[in-house]
N, C-alpha and C. Protein backbone atom coordinates (compact mmCIF):
# COMPACT_ATOMS: atom_id res chain seq x y z
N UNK A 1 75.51 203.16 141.01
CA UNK A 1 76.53 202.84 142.00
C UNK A 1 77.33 204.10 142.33
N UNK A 2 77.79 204.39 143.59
CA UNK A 2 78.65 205.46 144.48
C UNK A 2 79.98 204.96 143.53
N UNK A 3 80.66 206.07 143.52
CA UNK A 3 82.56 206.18 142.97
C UNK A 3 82.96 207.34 143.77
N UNK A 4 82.40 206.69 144.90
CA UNK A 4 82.74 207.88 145.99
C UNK A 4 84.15 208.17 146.00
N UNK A 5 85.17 206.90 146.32
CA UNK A 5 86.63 206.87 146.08
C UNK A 5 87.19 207.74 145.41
N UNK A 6 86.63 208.11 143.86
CA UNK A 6 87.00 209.09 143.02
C UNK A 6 86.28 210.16 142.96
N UNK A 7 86.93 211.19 143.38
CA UNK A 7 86.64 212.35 143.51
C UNK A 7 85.29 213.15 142.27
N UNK A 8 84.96 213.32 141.57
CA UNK A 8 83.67 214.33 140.42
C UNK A 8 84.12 213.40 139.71
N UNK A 9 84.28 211.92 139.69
CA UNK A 9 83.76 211.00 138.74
C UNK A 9 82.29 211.28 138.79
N UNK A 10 81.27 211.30 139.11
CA UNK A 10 80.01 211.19 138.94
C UNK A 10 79.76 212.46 138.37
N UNK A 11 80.70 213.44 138.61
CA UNK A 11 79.77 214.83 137.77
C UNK A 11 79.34 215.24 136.85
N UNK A 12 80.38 214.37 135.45
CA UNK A 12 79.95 214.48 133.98
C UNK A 12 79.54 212.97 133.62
N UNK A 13 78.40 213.00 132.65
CA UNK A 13 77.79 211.78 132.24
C UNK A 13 77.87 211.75 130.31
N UNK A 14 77.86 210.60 129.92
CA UNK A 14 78.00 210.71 128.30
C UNK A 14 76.79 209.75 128.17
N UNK A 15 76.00 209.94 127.59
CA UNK A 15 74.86 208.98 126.93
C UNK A 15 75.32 207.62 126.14
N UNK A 16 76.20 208.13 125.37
CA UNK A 16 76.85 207.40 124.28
C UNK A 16 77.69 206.15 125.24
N UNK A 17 78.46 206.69 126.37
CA UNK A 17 79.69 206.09 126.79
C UNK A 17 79.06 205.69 128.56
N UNK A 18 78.60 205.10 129.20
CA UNK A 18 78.50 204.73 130.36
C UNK A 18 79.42 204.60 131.05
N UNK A 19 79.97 204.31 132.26
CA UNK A 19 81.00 204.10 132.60
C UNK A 19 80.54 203.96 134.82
N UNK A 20 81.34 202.79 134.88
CA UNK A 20 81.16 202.21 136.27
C UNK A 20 82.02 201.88 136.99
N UNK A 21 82.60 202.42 138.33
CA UNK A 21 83.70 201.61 138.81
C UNK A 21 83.48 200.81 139.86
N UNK A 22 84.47 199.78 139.93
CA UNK A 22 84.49 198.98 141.11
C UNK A 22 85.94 198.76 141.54
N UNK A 23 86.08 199.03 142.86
CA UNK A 23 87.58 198.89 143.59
C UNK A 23 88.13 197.24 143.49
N UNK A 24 89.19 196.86 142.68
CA UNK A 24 89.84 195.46 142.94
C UNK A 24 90.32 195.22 144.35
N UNK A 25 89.92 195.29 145.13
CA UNK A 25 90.44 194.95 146.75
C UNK A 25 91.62 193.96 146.75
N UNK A 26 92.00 193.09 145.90
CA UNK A 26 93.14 191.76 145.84
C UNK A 26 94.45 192.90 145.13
N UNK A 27 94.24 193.58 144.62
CA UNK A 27 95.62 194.56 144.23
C UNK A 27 95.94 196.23 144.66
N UNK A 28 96.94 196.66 144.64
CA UNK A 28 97.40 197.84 145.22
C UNK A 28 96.71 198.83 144.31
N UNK A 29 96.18 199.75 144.65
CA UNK A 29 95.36 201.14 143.51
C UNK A 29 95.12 200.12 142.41
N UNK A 30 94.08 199.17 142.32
CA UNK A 30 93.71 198.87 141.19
C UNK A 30 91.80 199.26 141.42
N UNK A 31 91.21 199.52 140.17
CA UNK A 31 90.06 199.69 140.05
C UNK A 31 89.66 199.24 138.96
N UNK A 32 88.53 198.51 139.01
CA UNK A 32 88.27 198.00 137.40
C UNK A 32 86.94 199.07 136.66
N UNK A 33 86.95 199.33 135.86
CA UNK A 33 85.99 200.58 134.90
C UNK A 33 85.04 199.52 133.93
N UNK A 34 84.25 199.38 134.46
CA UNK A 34 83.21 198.69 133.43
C UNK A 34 82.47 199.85 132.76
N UNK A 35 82.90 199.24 131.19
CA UNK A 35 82.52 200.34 130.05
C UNK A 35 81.53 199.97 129.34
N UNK A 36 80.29 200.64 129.33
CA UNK A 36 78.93 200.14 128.43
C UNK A 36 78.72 201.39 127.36
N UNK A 37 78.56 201.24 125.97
CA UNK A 37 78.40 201.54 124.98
C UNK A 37 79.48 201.96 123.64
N UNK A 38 80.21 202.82 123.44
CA UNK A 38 80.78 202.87 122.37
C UNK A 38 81.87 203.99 123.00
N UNK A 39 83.58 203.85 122.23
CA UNK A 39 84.01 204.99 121.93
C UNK A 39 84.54 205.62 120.78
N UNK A 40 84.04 206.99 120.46
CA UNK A 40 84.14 207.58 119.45
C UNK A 40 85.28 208.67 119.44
N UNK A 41 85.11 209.58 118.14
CA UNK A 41 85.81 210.38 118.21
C UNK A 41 85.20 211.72 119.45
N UNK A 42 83.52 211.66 119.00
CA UNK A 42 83.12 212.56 119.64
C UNK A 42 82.71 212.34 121.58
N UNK A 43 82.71 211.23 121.71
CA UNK A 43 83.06 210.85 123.14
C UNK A 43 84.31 210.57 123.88
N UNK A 44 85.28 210.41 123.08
CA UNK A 44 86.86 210.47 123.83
C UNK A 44 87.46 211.71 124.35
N UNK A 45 86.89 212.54 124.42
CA UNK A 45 87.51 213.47 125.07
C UNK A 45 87.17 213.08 126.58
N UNK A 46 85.80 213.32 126.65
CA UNK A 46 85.07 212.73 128.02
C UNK A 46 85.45 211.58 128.84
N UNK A 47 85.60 210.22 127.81
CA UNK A 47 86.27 209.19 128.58
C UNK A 47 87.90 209.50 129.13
N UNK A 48 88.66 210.32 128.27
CA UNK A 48 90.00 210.53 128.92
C UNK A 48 90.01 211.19 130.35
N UNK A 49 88.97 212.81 130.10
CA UNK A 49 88.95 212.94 131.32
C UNK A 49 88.33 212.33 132.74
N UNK A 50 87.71 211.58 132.15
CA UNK A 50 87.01 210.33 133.17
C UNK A 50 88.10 209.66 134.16
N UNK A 51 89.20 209.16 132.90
CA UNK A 51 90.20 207.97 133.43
C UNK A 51 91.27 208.80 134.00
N UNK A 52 91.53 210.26 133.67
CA UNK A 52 92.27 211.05 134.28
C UNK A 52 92.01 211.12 135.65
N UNK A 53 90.88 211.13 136.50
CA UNK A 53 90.30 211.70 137.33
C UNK A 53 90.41 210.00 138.02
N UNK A 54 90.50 209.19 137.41
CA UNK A 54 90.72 207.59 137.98
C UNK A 54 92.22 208.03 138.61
N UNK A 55 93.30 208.05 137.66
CA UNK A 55 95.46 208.25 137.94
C UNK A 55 94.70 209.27 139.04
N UNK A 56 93.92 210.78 138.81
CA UNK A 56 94.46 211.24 139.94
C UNK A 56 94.38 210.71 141.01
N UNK A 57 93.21 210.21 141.41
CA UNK A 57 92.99 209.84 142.88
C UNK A 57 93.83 207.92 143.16
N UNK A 58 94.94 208.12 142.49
CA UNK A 58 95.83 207.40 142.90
C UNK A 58 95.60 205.63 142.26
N UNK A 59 94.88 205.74 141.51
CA UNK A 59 94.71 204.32 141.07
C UNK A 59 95.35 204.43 139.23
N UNK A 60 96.23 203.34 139.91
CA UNK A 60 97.52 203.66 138.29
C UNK A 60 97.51 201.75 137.70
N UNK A 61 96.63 201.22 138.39
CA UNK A 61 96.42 199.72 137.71
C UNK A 61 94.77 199.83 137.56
N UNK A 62 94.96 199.69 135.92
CA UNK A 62 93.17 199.66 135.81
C UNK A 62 92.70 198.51 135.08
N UNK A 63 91.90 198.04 135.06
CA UNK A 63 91.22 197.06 134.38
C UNK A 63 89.92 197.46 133.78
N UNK A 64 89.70 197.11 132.40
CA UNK A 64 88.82 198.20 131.56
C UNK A 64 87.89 196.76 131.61
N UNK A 65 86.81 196.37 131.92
CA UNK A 65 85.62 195.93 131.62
C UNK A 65 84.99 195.96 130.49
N UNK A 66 85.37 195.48 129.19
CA UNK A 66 85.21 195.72 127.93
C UNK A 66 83.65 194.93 127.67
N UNK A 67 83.58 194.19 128.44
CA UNK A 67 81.93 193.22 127.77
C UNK A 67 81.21 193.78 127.33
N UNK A 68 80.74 194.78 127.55
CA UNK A 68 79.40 195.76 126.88
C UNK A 68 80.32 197.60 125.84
N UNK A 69 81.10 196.90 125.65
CA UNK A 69 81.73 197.90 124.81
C UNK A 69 81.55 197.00 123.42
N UNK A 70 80.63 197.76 122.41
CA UNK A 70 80.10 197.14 121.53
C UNK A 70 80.87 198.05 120.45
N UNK A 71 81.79 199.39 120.18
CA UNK A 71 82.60 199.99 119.39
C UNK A 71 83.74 200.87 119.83
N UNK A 72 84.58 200.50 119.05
CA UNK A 72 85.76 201.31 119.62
C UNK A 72 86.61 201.98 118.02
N UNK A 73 86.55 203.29 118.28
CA UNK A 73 87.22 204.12 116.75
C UNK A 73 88.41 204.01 116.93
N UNK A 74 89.36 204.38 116.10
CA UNK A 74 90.89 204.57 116.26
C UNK A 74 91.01 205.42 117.40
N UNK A 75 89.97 206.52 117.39
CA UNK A 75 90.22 207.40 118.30
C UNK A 75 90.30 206.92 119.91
N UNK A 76 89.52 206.73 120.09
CA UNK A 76 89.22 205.51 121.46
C UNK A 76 90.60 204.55 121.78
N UNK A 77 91.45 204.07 120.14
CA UNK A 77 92.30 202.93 120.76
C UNK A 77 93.73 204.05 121.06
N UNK A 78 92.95 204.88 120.63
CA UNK A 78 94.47 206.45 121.19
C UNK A 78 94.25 206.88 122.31
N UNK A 79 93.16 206.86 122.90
CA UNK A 79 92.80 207.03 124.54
C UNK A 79 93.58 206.06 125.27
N UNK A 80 93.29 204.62 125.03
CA UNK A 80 94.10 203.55 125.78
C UNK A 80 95.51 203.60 126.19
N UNK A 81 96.03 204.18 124.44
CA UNK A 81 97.38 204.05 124.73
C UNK A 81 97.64 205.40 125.67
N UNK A 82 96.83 206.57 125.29
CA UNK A 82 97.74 207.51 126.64
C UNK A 82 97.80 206.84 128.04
N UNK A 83 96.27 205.98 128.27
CA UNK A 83 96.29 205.68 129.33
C UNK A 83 97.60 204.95 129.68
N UNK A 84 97.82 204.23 128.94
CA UNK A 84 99.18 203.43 129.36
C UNK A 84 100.53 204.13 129.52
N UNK A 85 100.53 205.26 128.54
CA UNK A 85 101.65 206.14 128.86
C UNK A 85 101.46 207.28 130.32
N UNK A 86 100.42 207.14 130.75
CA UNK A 86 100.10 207.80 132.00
C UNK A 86 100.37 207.20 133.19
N UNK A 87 99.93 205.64 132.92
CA UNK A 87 100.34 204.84 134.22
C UNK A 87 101.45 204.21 133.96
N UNK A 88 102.17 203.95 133.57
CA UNK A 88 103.36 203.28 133.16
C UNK A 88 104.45 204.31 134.21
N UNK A 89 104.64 205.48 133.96
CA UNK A 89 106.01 206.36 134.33
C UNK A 89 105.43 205.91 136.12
N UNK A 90 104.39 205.87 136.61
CA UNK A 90 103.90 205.52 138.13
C UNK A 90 103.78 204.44 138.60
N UNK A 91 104.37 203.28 137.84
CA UNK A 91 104.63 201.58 137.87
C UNK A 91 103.16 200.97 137.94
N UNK A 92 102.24 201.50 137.10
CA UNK A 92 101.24 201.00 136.88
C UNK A 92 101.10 200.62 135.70
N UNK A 93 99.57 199.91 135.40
CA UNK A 93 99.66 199.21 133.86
C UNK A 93 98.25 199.21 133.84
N UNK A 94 97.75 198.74 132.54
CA UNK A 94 95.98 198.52 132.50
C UNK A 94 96.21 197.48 131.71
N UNK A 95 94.53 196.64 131.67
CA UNK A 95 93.99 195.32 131.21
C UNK A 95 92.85 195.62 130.66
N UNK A 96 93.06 195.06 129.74
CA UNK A 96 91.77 195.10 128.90
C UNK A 96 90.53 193.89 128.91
N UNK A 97 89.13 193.55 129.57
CA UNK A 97 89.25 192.09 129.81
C UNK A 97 87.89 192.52 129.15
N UNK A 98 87.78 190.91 128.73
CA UNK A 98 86.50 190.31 127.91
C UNK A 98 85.95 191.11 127.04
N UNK A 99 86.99 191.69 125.79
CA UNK A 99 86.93 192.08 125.09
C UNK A 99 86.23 191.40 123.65
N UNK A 100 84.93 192.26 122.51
CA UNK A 100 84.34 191.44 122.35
C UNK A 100 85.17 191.31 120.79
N UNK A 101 84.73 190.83 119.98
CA UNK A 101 85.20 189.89 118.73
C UNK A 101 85.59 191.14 117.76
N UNK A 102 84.29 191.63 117.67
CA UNK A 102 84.28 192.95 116.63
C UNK A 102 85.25 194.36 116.78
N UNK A 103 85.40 194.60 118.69
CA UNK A 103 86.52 195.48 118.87
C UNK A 103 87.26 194.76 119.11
N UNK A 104 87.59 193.68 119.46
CA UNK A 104 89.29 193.00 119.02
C UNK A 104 89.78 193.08 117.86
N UNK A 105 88.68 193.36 116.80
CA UNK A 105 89.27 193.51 115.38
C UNK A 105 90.07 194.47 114.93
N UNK A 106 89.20 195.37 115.53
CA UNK A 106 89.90 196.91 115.31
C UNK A 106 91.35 197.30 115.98
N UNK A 107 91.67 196.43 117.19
CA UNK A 107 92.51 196.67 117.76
C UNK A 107 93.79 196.02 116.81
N UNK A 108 93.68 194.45 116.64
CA UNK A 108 94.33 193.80 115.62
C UNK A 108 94.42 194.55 114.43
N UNK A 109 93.75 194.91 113.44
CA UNK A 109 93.84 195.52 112.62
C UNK A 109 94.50 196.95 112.38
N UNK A 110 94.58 197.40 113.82
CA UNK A 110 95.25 198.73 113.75
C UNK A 110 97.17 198.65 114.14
N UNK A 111 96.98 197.36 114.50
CA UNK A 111 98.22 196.99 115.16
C UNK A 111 98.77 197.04 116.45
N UNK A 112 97.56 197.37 117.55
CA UNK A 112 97.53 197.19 118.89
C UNK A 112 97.51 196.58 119.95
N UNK A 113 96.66 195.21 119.09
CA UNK A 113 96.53 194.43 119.78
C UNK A 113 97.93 193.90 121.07
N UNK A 114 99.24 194.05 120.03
CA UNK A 114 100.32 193.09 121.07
C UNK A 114 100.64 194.28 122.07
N UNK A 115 100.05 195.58 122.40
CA UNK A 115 100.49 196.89 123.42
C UNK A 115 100.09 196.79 124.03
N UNK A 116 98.74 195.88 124.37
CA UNK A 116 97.88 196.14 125.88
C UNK A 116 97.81 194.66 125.95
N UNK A 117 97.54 194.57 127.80
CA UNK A 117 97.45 192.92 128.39
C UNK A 117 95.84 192.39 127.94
N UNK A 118 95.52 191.83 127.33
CA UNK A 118 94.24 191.19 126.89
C UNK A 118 93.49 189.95 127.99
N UNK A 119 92.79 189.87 129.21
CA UNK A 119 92.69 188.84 129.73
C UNK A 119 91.37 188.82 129.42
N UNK A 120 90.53 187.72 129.73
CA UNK A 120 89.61 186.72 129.55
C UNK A 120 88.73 187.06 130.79
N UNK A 121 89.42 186.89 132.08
CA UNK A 121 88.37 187.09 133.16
C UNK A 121 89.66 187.82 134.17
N UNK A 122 88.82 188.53 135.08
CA UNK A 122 89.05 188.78 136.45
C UNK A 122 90.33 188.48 137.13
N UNK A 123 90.20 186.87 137.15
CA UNK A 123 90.84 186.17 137.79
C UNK A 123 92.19 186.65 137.49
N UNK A 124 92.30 186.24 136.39
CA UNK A 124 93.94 185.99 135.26
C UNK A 124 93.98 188.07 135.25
N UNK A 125 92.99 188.72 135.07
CA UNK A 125 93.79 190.17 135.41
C UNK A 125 94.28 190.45 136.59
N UNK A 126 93.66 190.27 137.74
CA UNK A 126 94.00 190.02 138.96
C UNK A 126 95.78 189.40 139.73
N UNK A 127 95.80 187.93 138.40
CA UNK A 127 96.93 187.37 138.81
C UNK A 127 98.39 188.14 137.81
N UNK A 128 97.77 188.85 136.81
CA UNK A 128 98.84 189.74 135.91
C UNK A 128 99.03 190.43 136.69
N UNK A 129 98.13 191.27 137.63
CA UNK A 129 99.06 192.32 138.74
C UNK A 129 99.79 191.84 139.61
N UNK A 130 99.36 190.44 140.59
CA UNK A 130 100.02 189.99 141.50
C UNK A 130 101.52 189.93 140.94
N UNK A 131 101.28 189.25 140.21
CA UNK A 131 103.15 188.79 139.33
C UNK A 131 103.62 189.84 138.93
N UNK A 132 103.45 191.34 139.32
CA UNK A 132 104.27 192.37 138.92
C UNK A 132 104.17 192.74 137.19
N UNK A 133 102.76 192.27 136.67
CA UNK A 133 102.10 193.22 135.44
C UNK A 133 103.04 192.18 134.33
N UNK A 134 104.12 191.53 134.97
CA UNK A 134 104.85 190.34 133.51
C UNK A 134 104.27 189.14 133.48
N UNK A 135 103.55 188.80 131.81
CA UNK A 135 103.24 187.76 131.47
C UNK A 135 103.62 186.83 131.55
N UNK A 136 103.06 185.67 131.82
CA UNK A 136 104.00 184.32 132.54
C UNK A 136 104.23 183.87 131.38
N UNK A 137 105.49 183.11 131.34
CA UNK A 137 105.93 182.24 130.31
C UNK A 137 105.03 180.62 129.92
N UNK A 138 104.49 180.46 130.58
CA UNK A 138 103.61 179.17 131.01
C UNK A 138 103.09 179.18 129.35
N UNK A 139 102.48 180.37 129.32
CA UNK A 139 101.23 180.39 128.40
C UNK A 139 101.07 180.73 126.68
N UNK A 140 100.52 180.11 125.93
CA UNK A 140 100.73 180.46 124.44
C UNK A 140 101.06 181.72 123.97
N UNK A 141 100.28 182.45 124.60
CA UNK A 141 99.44 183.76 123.94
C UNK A 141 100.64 184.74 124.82
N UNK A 142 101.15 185.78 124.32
CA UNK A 142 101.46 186.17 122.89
C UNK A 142 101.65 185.65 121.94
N UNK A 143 101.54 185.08 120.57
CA UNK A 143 101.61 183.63 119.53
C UNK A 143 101.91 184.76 118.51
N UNK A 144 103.54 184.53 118.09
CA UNK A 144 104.29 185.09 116.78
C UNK A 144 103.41 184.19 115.66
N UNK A 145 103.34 184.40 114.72
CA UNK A 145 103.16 183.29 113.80
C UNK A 145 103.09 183.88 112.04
N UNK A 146 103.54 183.23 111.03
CA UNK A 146 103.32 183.52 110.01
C UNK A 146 101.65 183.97 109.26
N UNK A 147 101.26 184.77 108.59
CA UNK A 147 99.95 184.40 107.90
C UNK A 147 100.02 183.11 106.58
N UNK A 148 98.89 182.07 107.55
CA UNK A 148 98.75 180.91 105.88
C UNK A 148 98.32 181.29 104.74
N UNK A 149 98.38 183.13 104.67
CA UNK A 149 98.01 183.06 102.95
C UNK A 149 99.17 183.73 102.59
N UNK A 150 99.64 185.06 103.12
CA UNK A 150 100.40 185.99 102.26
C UNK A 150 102.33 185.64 103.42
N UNK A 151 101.90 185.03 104.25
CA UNK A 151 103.37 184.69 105.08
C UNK A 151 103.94 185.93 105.82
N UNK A 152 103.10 187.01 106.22
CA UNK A 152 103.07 188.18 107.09
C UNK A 152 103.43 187.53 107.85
N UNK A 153 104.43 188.52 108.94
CA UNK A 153 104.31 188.37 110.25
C UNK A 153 103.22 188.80 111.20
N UNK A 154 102.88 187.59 112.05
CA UNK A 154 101.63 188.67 112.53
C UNK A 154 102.08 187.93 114.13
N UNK A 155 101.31 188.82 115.28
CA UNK A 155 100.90 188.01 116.41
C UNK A 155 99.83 188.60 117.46
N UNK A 156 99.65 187.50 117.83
CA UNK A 156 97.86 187.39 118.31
C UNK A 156 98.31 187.54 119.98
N UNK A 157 97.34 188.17 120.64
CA UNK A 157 97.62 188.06 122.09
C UNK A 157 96.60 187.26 122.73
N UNK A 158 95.64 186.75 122.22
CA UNK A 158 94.22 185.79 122.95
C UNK A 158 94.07 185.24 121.64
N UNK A 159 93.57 183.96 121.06
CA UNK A 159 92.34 183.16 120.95
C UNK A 159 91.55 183.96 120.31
N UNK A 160 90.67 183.86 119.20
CA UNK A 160 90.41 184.10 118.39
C UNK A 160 90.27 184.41 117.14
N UNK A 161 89.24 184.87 116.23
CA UNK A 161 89.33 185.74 115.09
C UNK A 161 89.63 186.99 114.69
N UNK A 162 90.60 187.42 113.80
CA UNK A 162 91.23 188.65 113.29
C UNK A 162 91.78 188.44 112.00
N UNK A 163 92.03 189.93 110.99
CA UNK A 163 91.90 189.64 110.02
C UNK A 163 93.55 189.63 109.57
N UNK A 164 94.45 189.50 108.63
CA UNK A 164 95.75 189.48 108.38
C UNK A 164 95.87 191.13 107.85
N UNK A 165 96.89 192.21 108.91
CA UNK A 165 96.84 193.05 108.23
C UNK A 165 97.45 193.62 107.30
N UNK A 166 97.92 192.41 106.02
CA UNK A 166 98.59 192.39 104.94
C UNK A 166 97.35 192.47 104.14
N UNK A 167 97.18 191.00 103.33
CA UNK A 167 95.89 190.62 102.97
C UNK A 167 94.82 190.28 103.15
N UNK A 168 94.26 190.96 104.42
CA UNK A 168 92.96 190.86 105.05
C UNK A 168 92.60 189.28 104.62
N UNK A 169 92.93 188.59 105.46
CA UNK A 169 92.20 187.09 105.25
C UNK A 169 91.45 187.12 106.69
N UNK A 170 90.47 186.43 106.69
CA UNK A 170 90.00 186.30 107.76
C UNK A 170 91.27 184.82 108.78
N UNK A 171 91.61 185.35 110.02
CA UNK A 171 91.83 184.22 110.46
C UNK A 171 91.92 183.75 111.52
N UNK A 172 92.07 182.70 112.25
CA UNK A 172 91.00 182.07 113.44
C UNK A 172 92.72 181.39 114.65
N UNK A 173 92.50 181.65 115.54
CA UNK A 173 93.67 180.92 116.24
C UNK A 173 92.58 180.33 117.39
N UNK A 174 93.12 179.18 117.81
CA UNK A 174 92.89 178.35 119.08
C UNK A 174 93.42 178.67 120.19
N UNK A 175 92.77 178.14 121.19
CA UNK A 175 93.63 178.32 122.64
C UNK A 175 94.62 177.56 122.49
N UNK A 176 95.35 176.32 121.84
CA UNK A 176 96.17 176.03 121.88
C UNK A 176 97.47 177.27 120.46
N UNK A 177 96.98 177.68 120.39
CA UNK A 177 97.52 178.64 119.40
C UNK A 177 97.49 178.04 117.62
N UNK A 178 96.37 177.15 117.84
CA UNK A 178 97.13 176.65 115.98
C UNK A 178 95.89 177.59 115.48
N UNK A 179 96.65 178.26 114.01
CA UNK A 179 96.19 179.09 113.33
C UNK A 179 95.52 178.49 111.87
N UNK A 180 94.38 178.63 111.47
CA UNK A 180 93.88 178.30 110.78
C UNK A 180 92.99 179.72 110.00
N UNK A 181 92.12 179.42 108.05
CA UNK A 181 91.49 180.25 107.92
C UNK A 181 90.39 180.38 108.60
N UNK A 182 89.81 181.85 108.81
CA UNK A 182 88.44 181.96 109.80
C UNK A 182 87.29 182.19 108.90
């Protein structure tokens, strides 16, 4: 696919790290980056300057296409956050969507999870920009909640499994938010 929009996006390629854009047409400079394979220590340099070259040519709302992102290192979840400190000062924000089980772990586990918007599909990233990037009150998720083994504070931003990063218990939340062991 053409990323004509963005200027020598196409000029450098990573084996390891794929990377695809598509213009969100329903929001202002938004572009969504569908990411296929892994990020490392030794591929994050490349993806930063990738997403750099996204802010320059004026797109400061991104949506990261996580489905085929099968690893993500600490290093990688330190890329994200510059990204956010890059678009943030330009009233932009990023989304992280359909993120899979195994790098949600890492994110939870590192303590990231509650810094970035976590959506499910398209749609609901789409409607986080319309509403000016603030989470509606409507909805469970962000979910404060105690851990049922060691009584940590912890909180979950989606539905699912993650581990307690006190006493690593495995544990499981619902879409309605009740927390159980996983």
């Amino acid at each position: 696919m053409a990323n004509e929009f963005v200027p020598g996006f196409n000029d450098e390629k990573d084996d390891s790290l794929k990377m695809q854009l598509d213009k969100v047409q329903e929001v202002d400079n938004c572009v969504m980056v569908i990411l296929n394979g892994y990020i490392d220590t030794y591929n994050s340099v490349y993806f930063q300057k990738q997403v750099g070259k996204i802010v320059s040519a004026g797109f400061v709302n991104i949506i990261f296409n996580c489905s085929c992102l099968n690893y993500v290192s600490s290093t990688g979840i330190g890329s994200f956050t510059a990204f956010l400190k890059l678009v943030k000062p330009k009233g932009g924000d990023i989304v992280l969507l359909n993120i899979q089980p195994k790098v949600y772990e890492v994110f939870q586990l590192l303590g990231f999870s509650q810094f970035f918007n976590i959506k499910e599909s398209l749609g609901d990233a789409v409607d986080f920009f319309k509403k000016g990037g603030t989470p509606t009150e409507s909805t469970v998720f962000p979910k404060v909640f105690n851990c049922p083994v060691c009584s940590r504070k912890l909180k979950a931003a989606k539905s699912g499994r993650f581990r307690c990063s006190d006493c690593k218990s495995i544990l499981a939340i619902d879409q309605q938010g009740h927390v159980f062991l996983g």
